[in-house]
C-alpha atoms as a PDB file:
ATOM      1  CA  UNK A   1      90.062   9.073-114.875  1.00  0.00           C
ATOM      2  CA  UNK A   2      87.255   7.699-116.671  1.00  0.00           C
ATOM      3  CA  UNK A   3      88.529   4.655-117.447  1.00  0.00           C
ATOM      4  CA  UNK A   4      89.289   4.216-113.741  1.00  0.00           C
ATOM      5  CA  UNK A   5      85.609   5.033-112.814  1.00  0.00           C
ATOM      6  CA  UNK A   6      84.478   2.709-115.433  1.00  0.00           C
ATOM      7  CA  UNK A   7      86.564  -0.147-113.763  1.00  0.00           C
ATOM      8  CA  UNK A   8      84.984   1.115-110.070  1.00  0.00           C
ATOM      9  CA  UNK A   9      81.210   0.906-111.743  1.00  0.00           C
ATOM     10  CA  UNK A  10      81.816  -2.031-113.449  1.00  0.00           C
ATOM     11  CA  UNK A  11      83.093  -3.661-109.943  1.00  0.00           C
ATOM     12  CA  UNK A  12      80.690  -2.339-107.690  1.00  0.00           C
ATOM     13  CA  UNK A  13      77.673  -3.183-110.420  1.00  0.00           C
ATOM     14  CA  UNK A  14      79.226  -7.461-110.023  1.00  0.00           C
ATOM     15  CA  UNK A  15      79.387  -6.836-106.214  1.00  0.00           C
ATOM     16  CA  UNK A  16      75.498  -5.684-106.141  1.00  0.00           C
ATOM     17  CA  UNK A  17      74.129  -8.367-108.742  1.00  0.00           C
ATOM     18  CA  UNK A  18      76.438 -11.242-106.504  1.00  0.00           C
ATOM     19  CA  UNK A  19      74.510  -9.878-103.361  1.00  0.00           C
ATOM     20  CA  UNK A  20      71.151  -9.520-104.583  1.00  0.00           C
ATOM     21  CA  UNK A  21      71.447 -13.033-106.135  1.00  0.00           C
ATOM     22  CA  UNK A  22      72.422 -14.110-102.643  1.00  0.00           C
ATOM     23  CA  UNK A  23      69.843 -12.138-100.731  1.00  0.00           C
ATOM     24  CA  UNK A  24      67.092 -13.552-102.753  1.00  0.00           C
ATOM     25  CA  UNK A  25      68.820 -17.426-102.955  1.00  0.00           C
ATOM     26  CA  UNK A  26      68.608 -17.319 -99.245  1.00  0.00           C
ATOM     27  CA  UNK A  27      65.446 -16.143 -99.038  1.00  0.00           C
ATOM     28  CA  UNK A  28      64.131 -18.562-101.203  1.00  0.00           C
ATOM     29  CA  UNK A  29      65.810 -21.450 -99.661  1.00  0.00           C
ATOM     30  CA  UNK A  30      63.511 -20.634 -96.592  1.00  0.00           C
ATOM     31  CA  UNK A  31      60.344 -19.989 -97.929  1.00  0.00           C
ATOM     32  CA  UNK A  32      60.876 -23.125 -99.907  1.00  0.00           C
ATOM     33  CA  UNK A  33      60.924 -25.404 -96.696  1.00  0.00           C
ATOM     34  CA  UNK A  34      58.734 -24.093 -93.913  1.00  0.00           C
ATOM     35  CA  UNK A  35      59.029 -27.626 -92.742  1.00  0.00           C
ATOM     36  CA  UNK A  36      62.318 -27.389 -91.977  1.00  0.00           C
ATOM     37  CA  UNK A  37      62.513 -25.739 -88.710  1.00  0.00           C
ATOM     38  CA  UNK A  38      60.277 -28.486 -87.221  1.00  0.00           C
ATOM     39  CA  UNK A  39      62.203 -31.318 -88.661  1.00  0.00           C
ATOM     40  CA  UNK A  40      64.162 -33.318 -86.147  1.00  0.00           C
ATOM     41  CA  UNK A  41      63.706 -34.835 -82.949  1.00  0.00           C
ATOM     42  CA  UNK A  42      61.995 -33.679 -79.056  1.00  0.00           C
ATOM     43  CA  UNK A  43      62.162 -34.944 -76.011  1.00  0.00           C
ATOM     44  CA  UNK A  44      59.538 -34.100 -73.389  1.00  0.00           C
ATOM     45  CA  UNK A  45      56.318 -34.759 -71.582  1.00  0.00           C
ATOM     46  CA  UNK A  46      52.943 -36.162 -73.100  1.00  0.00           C
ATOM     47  CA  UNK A  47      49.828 -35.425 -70.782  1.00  0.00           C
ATOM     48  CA  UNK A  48      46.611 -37.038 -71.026  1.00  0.00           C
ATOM     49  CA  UNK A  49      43.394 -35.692 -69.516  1.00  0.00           C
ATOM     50  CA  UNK A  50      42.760 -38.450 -66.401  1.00  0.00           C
ATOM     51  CA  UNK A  51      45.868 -39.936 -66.928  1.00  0.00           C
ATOM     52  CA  UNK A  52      49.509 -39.369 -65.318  1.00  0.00           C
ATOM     53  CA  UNK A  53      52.273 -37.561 -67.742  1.00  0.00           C
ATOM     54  CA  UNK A  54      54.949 -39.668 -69.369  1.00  0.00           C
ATOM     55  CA  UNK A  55      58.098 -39.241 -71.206  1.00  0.00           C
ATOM     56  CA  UNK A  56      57.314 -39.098 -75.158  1.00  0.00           C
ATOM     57  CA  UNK A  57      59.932 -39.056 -78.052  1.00  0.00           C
ATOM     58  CA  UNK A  58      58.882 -37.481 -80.994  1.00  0.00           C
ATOM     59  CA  UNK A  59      60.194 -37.491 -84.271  1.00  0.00           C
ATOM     60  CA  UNK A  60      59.550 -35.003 -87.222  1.00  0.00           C
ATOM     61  CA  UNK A  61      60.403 -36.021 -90.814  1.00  0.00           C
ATOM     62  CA  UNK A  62      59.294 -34.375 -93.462  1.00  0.00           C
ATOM     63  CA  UNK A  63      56.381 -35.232 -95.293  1.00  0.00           C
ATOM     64  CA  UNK A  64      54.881 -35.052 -99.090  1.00  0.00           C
ATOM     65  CA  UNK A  65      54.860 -31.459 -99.828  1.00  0.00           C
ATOM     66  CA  UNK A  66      57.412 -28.734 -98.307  1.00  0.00           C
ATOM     67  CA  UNK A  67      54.774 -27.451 -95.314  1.00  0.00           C
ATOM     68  CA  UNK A  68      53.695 -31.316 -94.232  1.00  0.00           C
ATOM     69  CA  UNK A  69      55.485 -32.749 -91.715  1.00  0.00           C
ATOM     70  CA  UNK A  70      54.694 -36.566 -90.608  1.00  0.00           C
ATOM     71  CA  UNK A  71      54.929 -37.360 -86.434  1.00  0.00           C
ATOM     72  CA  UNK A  72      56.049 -40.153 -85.130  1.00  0.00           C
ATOM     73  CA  UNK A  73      55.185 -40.353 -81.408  1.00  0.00           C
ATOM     74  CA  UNK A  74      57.830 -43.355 -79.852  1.00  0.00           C
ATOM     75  CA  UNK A  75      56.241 -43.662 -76.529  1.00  0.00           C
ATOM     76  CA  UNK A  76      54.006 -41.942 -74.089  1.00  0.00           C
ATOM     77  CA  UNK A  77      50.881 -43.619 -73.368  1.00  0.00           C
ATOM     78  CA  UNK A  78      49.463 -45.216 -76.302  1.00  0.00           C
ATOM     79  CA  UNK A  79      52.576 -46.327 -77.582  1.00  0.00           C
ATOM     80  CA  UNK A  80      53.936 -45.800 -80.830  1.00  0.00           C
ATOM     81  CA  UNK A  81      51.234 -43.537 -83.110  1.00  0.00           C
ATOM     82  CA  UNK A  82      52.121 -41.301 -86.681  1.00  0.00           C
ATOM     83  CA  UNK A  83      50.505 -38.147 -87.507  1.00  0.00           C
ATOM     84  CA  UNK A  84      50.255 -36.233 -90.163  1.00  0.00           C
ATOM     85  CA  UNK A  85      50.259 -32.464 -89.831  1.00  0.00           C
ATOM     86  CA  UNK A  86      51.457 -29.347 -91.642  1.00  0.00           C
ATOM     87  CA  UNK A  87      53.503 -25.941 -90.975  1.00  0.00           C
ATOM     88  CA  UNK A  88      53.313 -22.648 -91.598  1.00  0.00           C
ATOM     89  CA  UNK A  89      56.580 -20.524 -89.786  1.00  0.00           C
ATOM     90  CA  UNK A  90      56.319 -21.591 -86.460  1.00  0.00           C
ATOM     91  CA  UNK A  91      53.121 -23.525 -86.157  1.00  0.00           C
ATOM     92  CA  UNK A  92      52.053 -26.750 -86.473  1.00  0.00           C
ATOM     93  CA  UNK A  93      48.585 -28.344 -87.750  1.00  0.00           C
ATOM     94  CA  UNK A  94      46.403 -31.268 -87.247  1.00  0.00           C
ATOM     95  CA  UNK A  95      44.047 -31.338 -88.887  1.00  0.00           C
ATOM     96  CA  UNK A  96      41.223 -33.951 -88.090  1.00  0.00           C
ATOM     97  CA  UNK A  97      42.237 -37.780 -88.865  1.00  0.00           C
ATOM     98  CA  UNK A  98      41.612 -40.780 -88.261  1.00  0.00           C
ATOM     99  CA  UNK A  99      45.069 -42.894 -86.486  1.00  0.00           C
ATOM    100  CA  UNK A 100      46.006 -45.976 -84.364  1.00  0.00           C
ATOM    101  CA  UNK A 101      46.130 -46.219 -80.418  1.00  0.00           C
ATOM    102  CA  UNK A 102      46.272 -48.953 -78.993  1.00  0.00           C
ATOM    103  CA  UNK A 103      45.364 -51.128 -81.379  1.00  0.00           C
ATOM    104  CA  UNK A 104      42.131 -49.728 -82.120  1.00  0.00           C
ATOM    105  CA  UNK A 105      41.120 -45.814 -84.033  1.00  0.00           C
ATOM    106  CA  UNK A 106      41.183 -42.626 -82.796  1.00  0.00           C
ATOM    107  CA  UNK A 107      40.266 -39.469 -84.341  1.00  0.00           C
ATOM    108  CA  UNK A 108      42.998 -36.396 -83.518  1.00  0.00           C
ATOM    109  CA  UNK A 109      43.424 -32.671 -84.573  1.00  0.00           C
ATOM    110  CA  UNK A 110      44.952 -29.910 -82.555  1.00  0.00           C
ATOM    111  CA  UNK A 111      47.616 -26.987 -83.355  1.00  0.00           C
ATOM    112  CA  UNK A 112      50.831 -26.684 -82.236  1.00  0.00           C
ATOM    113  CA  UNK A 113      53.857 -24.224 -82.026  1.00  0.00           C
ATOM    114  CA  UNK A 114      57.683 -23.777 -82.020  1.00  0.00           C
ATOM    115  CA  UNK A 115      59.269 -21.559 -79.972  1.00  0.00           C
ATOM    116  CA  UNK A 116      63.211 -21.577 -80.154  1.00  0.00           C
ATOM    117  CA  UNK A 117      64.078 -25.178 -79.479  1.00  0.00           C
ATOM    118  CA  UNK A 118      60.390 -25.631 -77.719  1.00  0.00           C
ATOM    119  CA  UNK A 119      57.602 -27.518 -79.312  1.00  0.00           C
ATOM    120  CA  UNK A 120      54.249 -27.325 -77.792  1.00  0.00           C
ATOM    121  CA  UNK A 121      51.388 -29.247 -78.818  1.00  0.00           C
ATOM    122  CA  UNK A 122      47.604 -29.492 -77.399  1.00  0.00           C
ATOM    123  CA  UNK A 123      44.940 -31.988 -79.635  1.00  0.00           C
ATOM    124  CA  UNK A 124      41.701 -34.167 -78.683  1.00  0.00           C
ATOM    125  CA  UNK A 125      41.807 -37.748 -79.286  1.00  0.00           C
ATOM    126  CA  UNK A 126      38.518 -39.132 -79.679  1.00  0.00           C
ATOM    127  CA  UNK A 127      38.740 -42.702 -79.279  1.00  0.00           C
ATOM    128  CA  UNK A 128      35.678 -45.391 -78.376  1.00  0.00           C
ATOM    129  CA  UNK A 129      33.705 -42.436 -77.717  1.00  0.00           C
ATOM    130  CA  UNK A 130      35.409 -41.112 -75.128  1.00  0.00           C
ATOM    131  CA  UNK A 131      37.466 -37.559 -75.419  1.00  0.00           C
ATOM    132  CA  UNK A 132      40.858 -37.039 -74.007  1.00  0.00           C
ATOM    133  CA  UNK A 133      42.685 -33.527 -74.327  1.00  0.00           C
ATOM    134  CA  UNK A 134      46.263 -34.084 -74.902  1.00  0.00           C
ATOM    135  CA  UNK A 135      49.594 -31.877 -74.519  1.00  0.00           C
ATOM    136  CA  UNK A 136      52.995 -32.085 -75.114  1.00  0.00           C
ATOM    137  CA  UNK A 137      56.266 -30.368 -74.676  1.00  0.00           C
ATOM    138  CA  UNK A 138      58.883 -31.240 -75.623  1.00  0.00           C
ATOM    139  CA  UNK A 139      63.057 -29.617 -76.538  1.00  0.00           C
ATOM    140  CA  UNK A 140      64.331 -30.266 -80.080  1.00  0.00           C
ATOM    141  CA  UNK A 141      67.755 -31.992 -79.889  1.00  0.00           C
END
């Protein structure tokens, strides 16, 4: 009988160390990337303070360190424009910096957040001294 209970420890002992290896694998794998869940890409609706909303595709990839994320806006007014912002579980940063619109500089920051497959985004754009608030929706695909 002992010998039997031995072989039941010694089993259920492997079956706890496999799980707790696993539990703590998996948890690591997602504090590891918080950049993940915004990676990919969203199709929605830019709006511009004074200006009519258009249809903006934008792109997440990730960027230099596991919570930055780098945005690629493909169209909306303004054309194409890349931001740089970072994550933290399910919101998104910009902080203040200086990008291109239109061919000439514009200074954005704003915050974001992800909610299931929703992104939405509100920033200022300060560009040739006037201000324009900024929002965006968009569905991850």
């Amino acid at each position: 009988m002992k010998k039997q209970n031995n072989k039941v420890f010694a089993a259920a002992s492997g079956i706890i160390v496999v799980a707790v290896v696993l539990i703590t694998f998996a948890g690591s794998c997602s504090k590891s990337n918080p950049n993940a869940v915004f990676i990919g890409t969203y199709y929605g609706t830019q709006t511009i303070s004074g200006i009519s909303p258009s249809a903006d595709t934008m792109v997440m990839t990730a960027g230099s360190s596991s919570s930055a994320v780098i945005i690629l806006s493909r169209g909306g007014t303004g054309g194409p424009t890349t931001v740089n912002g970072t994550v933290a579980g399910t919101t998104l940063t910009v902080p203040s910096q200086t990008i291109i619109v239109n061919g000439g500089n514009a200074t954005v920051n704003g915050t974001g957040a992800l909610t299931g497959s929703t992104l939405t985004a509100n920033w200022t754009q300060v560009q040739g001294g006037v201000t324009f608030n900024v929002s965006y929706v968009g569905t991850k695909q």
